[in-house]
Protein backbone atom coordinates (compact mmCIF):
# COMPACT_ATOMS: atom_id res chain seq x y z
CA UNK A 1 -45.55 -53.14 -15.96
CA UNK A 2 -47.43 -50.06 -14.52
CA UNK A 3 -49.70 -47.57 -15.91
CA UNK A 4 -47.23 -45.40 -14.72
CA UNK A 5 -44.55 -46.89 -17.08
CA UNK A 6 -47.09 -46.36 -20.07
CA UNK A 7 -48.76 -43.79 -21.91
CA UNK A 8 -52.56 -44.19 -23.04
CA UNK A 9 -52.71 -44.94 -27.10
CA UNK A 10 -56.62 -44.79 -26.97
CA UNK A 11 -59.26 -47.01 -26.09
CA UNK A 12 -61.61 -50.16 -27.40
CA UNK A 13 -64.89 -48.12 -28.68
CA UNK A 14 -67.19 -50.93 -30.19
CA UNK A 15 -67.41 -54.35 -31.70
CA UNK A 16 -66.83 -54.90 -35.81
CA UNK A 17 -68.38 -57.83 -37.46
CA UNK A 18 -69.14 -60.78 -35.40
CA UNK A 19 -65.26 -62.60 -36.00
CA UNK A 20 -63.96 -60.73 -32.96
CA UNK A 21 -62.46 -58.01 -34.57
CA UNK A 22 -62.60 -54.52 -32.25
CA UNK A 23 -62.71 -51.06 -33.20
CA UNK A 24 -59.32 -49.10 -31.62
CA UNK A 25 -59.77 -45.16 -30.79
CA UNK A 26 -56.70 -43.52 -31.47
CA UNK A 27 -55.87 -40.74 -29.31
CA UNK A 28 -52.96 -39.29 -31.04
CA UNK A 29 -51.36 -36.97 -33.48
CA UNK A 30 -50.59 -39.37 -36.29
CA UNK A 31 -52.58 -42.59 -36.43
CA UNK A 32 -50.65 -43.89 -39.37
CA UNK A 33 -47.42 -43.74 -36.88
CA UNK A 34 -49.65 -47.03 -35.26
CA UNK A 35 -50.21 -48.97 -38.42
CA UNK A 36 -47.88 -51.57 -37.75
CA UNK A 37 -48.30 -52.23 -33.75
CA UNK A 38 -47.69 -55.47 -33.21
CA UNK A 39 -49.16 -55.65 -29.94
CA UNK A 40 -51.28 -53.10 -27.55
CA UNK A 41 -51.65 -53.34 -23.36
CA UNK A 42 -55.52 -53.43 -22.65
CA UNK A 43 -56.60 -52.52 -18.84
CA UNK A 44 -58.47 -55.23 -18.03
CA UNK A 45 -60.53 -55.33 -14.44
CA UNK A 46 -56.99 -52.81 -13.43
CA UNK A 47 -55.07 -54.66 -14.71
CA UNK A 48 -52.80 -54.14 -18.13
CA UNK A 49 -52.79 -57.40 -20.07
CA UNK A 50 -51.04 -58.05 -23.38
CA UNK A 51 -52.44 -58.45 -26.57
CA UNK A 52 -50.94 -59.42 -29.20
CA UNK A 53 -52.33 -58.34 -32.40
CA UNK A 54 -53.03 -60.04 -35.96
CA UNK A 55 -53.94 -57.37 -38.09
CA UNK A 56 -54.74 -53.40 -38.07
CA UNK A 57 -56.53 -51.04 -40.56
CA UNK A 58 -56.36 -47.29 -40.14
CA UNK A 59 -60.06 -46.29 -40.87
CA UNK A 60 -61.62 -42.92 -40.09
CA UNK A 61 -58.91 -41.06 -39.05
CA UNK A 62 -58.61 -41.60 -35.63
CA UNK A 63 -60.20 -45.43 -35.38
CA UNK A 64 -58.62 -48.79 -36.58
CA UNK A 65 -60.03 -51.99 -36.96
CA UNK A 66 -58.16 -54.67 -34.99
CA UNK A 67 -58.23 -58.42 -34.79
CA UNK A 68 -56.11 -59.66 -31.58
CA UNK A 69 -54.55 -63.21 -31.08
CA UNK A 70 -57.43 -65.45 -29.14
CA UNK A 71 -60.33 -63.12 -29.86
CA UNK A 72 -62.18 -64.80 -32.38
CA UNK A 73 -66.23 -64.35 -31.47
CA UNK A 74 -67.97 -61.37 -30.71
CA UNK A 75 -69.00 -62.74 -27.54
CA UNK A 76 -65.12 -62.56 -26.13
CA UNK A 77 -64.39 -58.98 -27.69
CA UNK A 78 -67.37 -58.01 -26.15
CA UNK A 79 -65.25 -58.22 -23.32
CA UNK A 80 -62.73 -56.00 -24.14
CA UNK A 81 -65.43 -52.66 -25.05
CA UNK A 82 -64.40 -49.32 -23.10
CA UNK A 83 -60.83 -50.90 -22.08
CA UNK A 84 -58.14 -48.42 -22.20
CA UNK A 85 -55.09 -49.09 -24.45
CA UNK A 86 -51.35 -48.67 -23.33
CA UNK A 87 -47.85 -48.40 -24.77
CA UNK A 88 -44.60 -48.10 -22.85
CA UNK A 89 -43.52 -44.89 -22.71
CA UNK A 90 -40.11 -45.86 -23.84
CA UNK A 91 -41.75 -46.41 -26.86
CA UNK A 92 -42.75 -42.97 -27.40
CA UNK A 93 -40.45 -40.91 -29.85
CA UNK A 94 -38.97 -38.27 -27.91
CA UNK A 95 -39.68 -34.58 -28.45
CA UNK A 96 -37.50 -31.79 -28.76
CA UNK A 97 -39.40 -28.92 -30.01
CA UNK A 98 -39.91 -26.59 -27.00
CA UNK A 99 -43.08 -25.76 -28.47
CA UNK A 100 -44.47 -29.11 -28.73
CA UNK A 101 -45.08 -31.77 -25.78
CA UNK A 102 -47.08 -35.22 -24.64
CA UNK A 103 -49.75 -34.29 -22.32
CA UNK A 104 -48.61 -36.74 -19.37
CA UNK A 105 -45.29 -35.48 -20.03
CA UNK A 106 -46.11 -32.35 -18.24
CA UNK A 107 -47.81 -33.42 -15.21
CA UNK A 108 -46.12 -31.97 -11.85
CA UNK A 109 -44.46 -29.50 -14.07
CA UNK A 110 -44.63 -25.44 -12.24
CA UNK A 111 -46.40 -23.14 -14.57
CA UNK A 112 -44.40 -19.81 -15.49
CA UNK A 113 -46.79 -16.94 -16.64
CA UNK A 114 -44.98 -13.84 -18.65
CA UNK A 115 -46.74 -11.49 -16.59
CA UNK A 116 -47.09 -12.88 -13.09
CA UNK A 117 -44.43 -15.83 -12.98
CA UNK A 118 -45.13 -18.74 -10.66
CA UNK A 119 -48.55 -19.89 -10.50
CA UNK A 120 -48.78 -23.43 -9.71
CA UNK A 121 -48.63 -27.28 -11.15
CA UNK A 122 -49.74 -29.23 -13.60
CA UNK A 123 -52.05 -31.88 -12.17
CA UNK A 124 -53.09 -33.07 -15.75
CA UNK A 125 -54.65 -32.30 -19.13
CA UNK A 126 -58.12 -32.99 -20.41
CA UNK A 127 -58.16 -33.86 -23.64
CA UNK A 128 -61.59 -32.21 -24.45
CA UNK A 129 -64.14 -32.15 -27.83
CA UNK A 130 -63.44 -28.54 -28.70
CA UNK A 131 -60.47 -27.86 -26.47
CA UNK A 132 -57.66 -29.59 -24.52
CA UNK A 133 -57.02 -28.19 -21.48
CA UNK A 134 -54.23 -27.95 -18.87
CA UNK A 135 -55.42 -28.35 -14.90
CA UNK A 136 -53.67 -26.19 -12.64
CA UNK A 137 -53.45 -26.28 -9.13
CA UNK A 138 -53.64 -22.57 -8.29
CA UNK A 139 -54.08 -21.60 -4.77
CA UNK A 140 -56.37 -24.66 -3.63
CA UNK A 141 -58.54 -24.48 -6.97
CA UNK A 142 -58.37 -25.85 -10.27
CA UNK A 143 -57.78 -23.90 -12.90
CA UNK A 144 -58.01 -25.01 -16.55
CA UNK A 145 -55.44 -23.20 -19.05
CA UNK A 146 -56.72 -23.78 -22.87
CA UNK A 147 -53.72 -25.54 -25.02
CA UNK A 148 -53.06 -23.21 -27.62
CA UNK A 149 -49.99 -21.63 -28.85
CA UNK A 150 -50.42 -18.01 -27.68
CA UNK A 151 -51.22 -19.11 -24.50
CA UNK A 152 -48.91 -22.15 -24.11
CA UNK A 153 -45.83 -20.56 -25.11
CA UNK A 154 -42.60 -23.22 -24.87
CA UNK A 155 -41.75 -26.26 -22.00
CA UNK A 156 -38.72 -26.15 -20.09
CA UNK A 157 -38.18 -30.10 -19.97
CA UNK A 158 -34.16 -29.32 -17.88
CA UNK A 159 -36.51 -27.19 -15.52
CA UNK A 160 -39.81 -28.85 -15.55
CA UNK A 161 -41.53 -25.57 -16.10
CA UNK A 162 -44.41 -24.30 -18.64
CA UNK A 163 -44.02 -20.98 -19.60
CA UNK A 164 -47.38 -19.51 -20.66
CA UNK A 165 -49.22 -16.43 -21.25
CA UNK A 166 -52.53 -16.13 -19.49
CA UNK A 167 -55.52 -14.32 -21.06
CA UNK A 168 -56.07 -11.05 -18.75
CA UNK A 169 -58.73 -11.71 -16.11
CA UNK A 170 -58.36 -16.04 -16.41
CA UNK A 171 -57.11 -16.47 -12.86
CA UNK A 172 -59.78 -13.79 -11.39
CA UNK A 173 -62.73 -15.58 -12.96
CA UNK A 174 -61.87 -19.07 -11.00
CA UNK A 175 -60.71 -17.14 -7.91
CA UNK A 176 -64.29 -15.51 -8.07
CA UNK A 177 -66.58 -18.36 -8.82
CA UNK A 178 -67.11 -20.61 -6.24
CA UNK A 179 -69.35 -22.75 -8.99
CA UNK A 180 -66.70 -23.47 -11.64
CA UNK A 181 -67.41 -26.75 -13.03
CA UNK A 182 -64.73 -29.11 -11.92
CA UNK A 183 -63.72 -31.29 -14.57
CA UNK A 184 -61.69 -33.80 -12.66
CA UNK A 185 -65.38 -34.52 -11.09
CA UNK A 186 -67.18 -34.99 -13.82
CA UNK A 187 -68.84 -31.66 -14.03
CA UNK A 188 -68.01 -31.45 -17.84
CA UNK A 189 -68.66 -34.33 -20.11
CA UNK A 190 -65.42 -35.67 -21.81
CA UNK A 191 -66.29 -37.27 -25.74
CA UNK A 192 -64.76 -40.31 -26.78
CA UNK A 193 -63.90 -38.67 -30.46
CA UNK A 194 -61.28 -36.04 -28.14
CA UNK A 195 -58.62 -33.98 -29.57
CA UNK A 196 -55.35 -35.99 -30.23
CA UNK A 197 -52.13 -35.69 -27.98
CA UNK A 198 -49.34 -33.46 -28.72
């Protein structure tokens, strides 16, 4: 299995205790949906390797404590800090609201605007401390669309199109600075503690 088969649950933040156990990041709407995972895919040196877990606690919100088969010191889930955590998508409940999507769910979709119609294609979403945002590939730039609802309006899954409404002036400020941060470069700073996936 591919990371391309899976979607990203979270990721390993820290150590708890000194029995192995690891703290989880959750990066999703409803942690509590997770309580009972039975077993996680951790990208290991590229590569997505089972785990097969023991127990879970929802703590904090967003973070769980987790004790995996085999992990038993501190010195071996040492290991496993910063990994990235996977499901199979076919996992994933699907979504019908128009209003509502997953982020990777949009990727490669065409983005409609209300005003000036096609624009150009999702190339990803950055899930961001105080905003997520939707990358754009706009005439050779990137251009970063905040996720809210009076600017994301509803997804056309049949069509694979995003209808939005831009803010007045958004496209003229990155067609005008040739210094916009890029994000996909690490310009801007992403934070662990990110907004969760709709």
């Amino acid at each position: 299995m591919t990371k391309d088969d899976c979607y990203q649950l979270g990721h390993i933040t820290k150590t708890h205790a000194v029995s192995g156990e690891l703290v989880l990041y959750l990066d999703v709407d409803d942690p509590k949906e997770y309580a009972d995972l039975e077993s996680v895919l951790l990208e290991v040196k590229g590569e997505l390797i089972p785990y097969f877990i023991e127990s879970i606690a929802i703590v904090k919100g967003s973070r769980a404590i987790v004790a995996f088969e085999d992990i038993d010191t501190i010195e071996q889930a040492e290991r496993l800090i910063n990994c990235a955590a996977y499901l199979p998508l076919d996992e994933l409940e699907p979504i019908t609201d128009e209003t509502r999507f997953y982020f990777h769910e949009i990727v490669g979709y065409q983005v409609i605007d209300a005003e000036a119609g096609e624009l150009g294609t999702v190339r990803g979403v950055y899930a961001m401390n105080a905003q997520d945002l939707i990358a754009m590939d706009y005439q050779g730039k990137e251009v970063l669309i905040p996720i809210n609802s009076d600017i994301v309006r509803t997804v056309d899954r049949a069509n694979q199109k995003l209808n939005v409404a831009l803010p007045d002036g958004l496209l003229d400020i990155y067609m005008a600075d040739e210094s916009k941060p890029d994000v996909a470069n690490g310009d801007v700073a992403d934070d662990e503690d990110n907004t969760d996936e709709d």
